[in-house]
Protein backbone atom coordinates (compact mmCIF):
# COMPACT_ATOMS: atom_id res chain seq x y z
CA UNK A 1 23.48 39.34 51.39
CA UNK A 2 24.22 41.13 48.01
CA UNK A 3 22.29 43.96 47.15
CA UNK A 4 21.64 45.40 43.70
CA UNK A 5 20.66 48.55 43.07
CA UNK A 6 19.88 51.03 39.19
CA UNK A 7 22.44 54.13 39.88
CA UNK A 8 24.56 55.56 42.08
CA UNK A 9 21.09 57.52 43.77
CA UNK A 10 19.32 54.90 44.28
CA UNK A 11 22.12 53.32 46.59
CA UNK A 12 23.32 56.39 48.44
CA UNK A 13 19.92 56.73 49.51
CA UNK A 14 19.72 53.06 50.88
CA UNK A 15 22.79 53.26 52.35
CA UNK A 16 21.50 56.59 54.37
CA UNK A 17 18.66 54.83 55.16
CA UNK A 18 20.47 51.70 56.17
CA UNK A 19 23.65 52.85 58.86
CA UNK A 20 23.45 54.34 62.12
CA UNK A 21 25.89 56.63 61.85
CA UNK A 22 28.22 58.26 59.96
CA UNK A 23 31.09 55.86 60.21
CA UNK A 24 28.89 52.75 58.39
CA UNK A 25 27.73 55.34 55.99
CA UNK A 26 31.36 55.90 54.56
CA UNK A 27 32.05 51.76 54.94
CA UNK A 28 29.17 51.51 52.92
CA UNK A 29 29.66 54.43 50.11
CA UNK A 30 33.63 53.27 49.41
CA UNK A 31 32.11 49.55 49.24
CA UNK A 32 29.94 50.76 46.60
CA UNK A 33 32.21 52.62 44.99
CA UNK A 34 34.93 50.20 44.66
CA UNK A 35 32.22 47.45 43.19
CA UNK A 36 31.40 50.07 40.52
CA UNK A 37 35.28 50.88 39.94
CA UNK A 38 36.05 47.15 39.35
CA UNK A 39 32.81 45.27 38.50
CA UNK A 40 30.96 48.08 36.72
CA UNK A 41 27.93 47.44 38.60
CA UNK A 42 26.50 49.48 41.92
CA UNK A 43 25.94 46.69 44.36
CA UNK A 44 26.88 46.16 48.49
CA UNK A 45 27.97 43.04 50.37
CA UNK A 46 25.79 43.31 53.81
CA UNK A 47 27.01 41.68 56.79
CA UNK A 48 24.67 41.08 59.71
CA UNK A 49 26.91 43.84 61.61
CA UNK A 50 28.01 46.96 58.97
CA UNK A 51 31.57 48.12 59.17
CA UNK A 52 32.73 51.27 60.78
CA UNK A 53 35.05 53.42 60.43
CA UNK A 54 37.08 54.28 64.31
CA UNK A 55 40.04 56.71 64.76
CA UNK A 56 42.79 55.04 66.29
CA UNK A 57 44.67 58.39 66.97
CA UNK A 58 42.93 58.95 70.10
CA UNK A 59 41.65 62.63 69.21
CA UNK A 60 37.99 61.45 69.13
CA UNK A 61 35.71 64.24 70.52
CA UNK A 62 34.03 63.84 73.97
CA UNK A 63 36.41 61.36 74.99
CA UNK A 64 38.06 62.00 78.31
């Protein structure tokens, strides 16, 4: 589903609205801002399941 949005404001705030957590959040915010970059236009691709970003390094806190 494509979503359009007016400014920048307008989608940061959907997006915040939108995620779970802080991973989909970024996902979401480069997404936009790479649309704007090369399209000129704020919109977002949405998948049934948003990305997320993990760290692969294995220094994630509260893991044991």
């Amino acid at each position: 589903m494509k979503i359009r949005f007016k400014d920048r404001l307008e989608a940061v705030e959907w997006i915040a609205n939108f995620v779970e957590n802080e991973g989909q959040f970024e996902v979401l915010r480069e997404q936009l801002n790479f649309n704007f970059i090369y399209e000129g236009a704020y919109f977002l691709n949405i998948e049934e399941e948003p990305g997320e970003v993990v760290s692969l390094d294995g220094s994630a806190k509260g893991r044991k």
